[in-house]
N, C-alpha and C. Protein backbone atom coordinates (compact mmCIF):
# COMPACT_ATOMS: atom_id res chain seq x y z
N UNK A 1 115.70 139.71 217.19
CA UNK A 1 114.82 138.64 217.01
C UNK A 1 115.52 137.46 216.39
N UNK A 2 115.08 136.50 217.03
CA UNK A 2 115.54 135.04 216.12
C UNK A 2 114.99 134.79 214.97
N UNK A 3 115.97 134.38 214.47
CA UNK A 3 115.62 133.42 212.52
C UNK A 3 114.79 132.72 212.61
N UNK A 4 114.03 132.39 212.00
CA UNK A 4 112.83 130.88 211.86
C UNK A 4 114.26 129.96 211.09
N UNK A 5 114.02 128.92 210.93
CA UNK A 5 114.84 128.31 210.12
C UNK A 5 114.40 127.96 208.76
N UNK A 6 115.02 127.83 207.93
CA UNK A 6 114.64 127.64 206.32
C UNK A 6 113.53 126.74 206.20
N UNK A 7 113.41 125.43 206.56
CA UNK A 7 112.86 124.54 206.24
C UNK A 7 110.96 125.10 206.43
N UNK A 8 110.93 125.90 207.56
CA UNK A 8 109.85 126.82 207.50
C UNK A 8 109.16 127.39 207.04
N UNK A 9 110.46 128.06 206.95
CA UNK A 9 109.51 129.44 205.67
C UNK A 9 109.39 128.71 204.12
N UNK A 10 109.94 127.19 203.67
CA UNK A 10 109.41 127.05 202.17
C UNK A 10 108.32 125.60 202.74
N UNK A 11 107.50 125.47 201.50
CA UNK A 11 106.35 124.53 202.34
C UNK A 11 106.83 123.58 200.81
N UNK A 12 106.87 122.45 201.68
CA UNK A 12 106.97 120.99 201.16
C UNK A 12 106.07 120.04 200.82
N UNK A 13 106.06 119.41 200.15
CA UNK A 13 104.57 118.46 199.99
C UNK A 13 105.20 117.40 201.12
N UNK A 14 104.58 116.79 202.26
CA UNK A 14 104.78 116.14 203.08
C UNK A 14 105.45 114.91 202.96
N UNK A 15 105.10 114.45 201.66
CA UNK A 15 105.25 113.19 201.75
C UNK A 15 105.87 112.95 200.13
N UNK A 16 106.25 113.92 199.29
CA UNK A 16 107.09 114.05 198.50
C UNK A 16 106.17 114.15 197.04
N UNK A 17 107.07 113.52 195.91
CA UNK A 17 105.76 112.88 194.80
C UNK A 17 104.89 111.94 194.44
N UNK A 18 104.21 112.62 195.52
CA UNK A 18 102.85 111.25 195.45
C UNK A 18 102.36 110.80 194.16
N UNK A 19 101.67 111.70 193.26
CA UNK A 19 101.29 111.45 191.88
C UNK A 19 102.40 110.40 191.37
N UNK A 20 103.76 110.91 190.97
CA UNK A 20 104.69 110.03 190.59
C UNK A 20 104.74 108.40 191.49
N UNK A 21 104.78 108.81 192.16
CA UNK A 21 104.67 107.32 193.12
C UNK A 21 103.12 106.46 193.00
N UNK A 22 102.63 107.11 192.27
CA UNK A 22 101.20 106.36 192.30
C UNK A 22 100.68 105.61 190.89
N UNK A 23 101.56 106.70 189.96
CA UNK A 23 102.00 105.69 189.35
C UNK A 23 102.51 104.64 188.76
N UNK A 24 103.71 104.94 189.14
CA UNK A 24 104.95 103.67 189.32
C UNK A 24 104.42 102.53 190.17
N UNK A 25 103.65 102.90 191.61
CA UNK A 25 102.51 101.33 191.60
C UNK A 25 101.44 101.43 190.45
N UNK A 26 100.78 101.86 190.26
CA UNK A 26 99.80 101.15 189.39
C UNK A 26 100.68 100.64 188.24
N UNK A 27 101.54 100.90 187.58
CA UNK A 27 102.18 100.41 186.33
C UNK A 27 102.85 98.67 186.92
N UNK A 28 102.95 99.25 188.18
CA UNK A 28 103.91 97.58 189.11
C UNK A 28 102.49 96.72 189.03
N UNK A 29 101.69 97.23 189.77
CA UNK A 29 100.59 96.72 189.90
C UNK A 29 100.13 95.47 188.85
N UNK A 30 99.70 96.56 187.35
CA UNK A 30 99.02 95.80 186.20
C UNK A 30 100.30 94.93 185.90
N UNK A 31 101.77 95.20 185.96
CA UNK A 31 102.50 94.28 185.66
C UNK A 31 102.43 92.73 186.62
N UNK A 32 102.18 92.62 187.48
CA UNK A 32 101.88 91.65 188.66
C UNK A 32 100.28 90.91 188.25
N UNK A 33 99.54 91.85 187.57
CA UNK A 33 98.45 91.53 187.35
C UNK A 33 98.13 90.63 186.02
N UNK A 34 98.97 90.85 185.22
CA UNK A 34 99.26 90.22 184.02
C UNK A 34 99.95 89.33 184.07
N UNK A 35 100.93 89.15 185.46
CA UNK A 35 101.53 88.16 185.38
C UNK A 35 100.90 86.68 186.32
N UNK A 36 100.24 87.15 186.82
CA UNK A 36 98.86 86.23 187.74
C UNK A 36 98.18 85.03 186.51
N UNK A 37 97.24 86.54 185.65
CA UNK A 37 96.73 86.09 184.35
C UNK A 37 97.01 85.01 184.20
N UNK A 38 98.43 84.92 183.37
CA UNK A 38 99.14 84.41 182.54
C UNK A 38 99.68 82.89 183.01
N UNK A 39 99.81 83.01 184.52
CA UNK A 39 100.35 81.78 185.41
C UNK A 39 98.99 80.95 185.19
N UNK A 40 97.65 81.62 185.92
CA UNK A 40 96.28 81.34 185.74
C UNK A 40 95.64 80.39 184.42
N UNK A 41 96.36 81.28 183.39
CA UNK A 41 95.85 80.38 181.96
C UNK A 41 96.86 79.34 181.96
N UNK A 42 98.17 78.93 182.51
CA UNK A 42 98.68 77.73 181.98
C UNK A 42 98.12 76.76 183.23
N UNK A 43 97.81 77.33 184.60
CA UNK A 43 97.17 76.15 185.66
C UNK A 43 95.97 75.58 184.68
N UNK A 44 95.02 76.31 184.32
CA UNK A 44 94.08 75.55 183.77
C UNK A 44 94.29 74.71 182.46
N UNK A 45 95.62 75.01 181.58
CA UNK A 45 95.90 74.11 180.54
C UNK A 45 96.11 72.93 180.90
N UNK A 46 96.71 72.68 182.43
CA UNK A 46 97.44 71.78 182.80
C UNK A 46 96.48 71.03 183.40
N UNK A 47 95.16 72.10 183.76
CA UNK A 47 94.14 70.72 185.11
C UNK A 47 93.61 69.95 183.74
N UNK A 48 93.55 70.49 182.55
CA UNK A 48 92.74 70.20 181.62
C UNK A 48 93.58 68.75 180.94
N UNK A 49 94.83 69.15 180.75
CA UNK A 49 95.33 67.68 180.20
C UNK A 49 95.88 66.64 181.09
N UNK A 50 95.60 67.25 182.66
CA UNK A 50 95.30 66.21 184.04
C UNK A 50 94.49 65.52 184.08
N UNK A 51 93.37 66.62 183.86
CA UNK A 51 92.11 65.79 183.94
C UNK A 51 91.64 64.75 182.70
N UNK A 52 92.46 64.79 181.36
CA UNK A 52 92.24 64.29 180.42
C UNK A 52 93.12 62.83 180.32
N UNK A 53 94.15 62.50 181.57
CA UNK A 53 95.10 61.74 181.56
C UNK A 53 94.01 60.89 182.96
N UNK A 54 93.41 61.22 183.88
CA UNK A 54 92.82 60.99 184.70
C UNK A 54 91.55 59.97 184.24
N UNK A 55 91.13 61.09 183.02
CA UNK A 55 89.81 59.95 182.53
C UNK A 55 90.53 58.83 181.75
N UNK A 56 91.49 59.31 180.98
CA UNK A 56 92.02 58.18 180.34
C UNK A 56 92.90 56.53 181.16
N UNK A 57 93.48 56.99 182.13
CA UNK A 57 93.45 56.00 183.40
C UNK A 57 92.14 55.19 184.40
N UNK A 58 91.34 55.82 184.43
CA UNK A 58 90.16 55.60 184.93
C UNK A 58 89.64 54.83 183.81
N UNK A 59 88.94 54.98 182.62
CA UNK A 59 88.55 54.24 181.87
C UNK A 59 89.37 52.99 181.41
N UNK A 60 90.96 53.27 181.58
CA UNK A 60 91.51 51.39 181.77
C UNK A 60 91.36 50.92 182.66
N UNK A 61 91.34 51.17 183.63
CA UNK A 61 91.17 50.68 185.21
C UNK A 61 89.25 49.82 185.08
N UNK A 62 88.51 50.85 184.96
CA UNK A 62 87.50 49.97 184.65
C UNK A 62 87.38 48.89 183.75
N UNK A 63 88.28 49.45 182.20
CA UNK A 63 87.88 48.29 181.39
C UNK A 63 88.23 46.64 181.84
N UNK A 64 89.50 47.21 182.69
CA UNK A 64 90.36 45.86 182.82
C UNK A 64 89.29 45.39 184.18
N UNK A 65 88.85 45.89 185.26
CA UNK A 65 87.66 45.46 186.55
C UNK A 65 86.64 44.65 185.55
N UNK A 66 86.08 44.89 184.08
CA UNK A 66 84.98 44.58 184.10
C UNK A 66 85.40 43.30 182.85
N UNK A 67 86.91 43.48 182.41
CA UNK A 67 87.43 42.52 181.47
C UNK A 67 87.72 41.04 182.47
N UNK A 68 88.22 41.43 183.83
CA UNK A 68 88.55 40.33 184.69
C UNK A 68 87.14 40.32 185.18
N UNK A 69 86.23 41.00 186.30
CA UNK A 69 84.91 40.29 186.63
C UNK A 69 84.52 39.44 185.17
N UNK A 70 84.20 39.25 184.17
CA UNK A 70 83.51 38.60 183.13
C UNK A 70 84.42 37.46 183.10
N UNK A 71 85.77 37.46 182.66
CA UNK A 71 86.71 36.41 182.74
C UNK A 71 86.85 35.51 183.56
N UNK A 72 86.80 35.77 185.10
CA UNK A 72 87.08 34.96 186.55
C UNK A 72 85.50 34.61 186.81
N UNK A 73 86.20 32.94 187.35
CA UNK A 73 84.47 32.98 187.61
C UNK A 73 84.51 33.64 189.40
N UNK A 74 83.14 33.53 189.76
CA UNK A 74 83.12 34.21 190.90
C UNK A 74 83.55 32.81 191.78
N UNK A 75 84.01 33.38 193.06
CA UNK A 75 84.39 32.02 194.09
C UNK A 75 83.01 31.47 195.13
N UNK A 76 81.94 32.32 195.34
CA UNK A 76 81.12 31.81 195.47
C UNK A 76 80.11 30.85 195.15
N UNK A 77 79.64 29.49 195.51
CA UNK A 77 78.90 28.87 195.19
C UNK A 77 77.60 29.21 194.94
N UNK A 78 76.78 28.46 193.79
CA UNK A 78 75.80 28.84 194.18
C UNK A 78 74.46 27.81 194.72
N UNK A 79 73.55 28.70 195.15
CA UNK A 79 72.90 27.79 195.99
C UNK A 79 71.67 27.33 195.57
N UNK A 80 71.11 26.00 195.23
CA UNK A 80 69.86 26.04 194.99
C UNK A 80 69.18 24.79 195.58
N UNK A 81 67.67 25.31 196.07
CA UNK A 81 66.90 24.47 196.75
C UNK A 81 66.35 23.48 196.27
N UNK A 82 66.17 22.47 196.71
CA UNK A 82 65.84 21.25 196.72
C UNK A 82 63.76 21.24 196.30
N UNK A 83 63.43 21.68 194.88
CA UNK A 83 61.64 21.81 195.10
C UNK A 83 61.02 20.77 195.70
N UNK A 84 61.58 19.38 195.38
CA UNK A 84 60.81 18.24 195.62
C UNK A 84 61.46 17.55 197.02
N UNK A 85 61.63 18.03 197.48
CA UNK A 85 62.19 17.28 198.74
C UNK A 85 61.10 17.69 200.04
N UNK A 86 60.99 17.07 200.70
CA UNK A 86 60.12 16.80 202.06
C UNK A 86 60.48 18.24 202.92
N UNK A 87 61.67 18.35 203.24
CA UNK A 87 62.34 18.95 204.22
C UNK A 87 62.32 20.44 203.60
N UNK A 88 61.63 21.33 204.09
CA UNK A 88 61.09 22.78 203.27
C UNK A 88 62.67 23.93 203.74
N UNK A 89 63.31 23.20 204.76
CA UNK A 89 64.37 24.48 204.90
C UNK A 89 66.05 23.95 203.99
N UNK A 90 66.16 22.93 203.80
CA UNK A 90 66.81 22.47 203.27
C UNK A 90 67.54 23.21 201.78
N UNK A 91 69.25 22.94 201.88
CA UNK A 91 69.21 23.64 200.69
C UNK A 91 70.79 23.01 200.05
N UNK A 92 70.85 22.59 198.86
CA UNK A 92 72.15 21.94 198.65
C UNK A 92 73.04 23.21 197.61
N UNK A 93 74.35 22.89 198.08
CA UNK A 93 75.77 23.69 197.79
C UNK A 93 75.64 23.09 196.33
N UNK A 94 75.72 23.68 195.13
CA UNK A 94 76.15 23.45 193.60
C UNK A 94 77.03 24.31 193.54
N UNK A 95 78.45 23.77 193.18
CA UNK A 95 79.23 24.37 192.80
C UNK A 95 79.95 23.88 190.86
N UNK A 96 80.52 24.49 190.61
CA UNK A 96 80.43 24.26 189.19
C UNK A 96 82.21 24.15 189.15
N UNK A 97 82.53 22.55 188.59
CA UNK A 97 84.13 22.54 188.54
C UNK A 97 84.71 22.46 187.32
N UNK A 98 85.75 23.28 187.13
CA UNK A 98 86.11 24.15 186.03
C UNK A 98 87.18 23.12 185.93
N UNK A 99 87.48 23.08 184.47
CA UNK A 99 89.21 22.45 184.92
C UNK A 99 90.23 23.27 184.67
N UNK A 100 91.50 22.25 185.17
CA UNK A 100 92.90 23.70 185.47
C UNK A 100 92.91 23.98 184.19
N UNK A 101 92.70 23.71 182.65
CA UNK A 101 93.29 24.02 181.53
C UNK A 101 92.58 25.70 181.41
N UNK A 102 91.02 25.52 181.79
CA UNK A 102 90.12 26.68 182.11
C UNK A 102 90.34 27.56 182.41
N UNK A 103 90.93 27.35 184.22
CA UNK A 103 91.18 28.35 184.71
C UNK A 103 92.91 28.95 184.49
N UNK A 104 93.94 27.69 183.97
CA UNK A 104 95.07 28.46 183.23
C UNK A 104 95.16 29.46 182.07
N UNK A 105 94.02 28.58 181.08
CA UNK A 105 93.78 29.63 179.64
C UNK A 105 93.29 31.10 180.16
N UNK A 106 92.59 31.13 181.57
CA UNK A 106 91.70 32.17 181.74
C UNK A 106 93.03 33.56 182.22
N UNK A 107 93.54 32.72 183.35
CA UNK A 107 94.55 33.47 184.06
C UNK A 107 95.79 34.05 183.05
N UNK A 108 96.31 33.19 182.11
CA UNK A 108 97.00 34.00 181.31
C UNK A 108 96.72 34.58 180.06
N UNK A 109 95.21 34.68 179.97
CA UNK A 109 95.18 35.85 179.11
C UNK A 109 94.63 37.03 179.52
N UNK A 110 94.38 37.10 180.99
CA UNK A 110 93.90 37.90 181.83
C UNK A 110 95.43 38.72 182.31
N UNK A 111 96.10 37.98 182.23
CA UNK A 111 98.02 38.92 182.47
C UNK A 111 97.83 39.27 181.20
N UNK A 112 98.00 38.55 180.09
CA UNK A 112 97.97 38.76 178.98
C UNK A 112 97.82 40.75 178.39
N UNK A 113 96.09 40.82 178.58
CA UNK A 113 95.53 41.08 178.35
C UNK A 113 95.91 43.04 179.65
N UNK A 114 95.97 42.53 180.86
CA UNK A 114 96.50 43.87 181.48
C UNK A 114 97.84 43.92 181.26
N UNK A 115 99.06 43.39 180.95
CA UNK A 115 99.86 43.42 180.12
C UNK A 115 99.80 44.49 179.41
N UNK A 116 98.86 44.17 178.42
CA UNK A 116 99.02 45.06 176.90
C UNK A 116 97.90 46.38 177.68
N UNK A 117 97.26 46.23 178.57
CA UNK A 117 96.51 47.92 178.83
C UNK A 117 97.51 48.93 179.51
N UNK A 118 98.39 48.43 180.08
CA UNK A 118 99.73 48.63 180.75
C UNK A 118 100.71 49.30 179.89
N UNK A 119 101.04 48.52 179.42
CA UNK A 119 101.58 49.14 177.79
C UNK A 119 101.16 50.57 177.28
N UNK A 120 99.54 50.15 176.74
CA UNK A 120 99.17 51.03 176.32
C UNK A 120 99.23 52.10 176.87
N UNK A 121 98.69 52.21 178.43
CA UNK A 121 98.72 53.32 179.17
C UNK A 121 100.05 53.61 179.19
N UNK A 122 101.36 52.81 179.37
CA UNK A 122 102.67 53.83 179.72
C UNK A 122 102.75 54.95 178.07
N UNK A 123 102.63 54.18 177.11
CA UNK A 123 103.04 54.81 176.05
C UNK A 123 101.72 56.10 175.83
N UNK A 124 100.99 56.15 175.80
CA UNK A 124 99.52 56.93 176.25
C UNK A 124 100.51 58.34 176.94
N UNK A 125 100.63 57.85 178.11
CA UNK A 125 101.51 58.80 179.04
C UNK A 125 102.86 59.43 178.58
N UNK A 126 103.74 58.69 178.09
CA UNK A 126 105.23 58.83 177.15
C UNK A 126 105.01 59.75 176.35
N UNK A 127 103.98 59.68 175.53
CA UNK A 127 103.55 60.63 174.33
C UNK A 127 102.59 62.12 174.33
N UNK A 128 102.12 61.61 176.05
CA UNK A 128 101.85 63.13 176.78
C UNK A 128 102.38 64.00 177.23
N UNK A 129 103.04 63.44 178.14
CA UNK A 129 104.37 63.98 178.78
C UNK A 129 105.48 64.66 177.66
N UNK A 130 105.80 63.90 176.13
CA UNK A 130 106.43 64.56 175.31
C UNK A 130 105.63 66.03 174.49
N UNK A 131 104.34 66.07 174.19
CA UNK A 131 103.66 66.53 173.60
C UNK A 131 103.68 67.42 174.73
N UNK A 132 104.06 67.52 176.39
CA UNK A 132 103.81 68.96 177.40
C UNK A 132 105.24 69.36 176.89
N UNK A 133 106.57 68.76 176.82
CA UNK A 133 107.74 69.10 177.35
C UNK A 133 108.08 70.08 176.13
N UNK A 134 107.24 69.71 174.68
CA UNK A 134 107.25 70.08 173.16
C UNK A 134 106.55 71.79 173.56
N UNK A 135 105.42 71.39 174.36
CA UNK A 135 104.63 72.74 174.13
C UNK A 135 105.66 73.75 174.90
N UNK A 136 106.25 73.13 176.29
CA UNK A 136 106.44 74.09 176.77
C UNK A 136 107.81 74.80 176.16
N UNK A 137 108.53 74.28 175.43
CA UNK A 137 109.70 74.70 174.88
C UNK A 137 109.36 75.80 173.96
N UNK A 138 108.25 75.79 173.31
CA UNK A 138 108.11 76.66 172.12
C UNK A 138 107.54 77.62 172.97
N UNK A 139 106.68 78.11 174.22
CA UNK A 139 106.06 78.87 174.81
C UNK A 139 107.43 79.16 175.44
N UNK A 140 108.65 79.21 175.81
CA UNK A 140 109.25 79.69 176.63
C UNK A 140 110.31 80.33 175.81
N UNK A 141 110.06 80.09 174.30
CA UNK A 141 111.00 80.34 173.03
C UNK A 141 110.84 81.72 172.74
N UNK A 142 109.04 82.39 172.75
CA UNK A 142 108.80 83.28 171.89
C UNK A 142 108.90 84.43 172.42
């Protein structure tokens, strides 16, 4: 009679040490999982002092829209009708003339004036940007 061959007659787990292998992923696993976390909490540090650099740009941007609308006069004339006149469709152009000293004093303190919000905002930003580069040094220290 013929031999069976060895590998036969002893019985193998098919697919080796599963248990062991199941843990070594789950341990990979939570390590990957913690490291998600961790990426996760500094995206949101960052939308947060984005979004805090965002309002702070936005609110110069308006101040200076509503510092120049008030400052400039508008270029439109304005229009007003004639009560006592015969002719009911009739309507005369008033325009209001400024002089150049007016509209020079106006224009350069209107540079003036975004000038210094300009300013403010770069240094605003300078001192953000230092206050991230500060944090992140000590978080990459410990």
């Amino acid at each position: 009679m013929a031999s069976l061959p060895k590998n036969i007659l002893t019985f193998e787990e098919p697919f080796g040490d599963t248990n062991g292998r199941i843990t070594e992923l789950q341990t990979a696993s939570e390590g990957y999982r913690r490291l998600l976390e961790e990426k996760i909490e500094d995206l949101k540090v960052d939308a947060v002092e984005i979004g805090k650099q965002a309002l702070v740009i936005g609110g110069v941007i308006v101040a200076v829209y509503l510092l120049v609308d008030a400052l400039l006069p508008e270029d439109e004339a304005e229009i007003k009708t004639k009560s006592g006149s015969n002719v009911s469709g009739s309507s005369e152009r008033h325009t209001e003339k400024t002089s150049w000293v007016v509209k020079t004093v106006t224009s350069y303190a209107t540079t003036w004036l975004l000038g210094l919000a300009r300013q403010k905002l770069m240094d605003f930003l300078a001192t953000q940007q230092n206050t991230n580069a500060g944090t992140d040094t000590n978080e990459t220290s410990k």
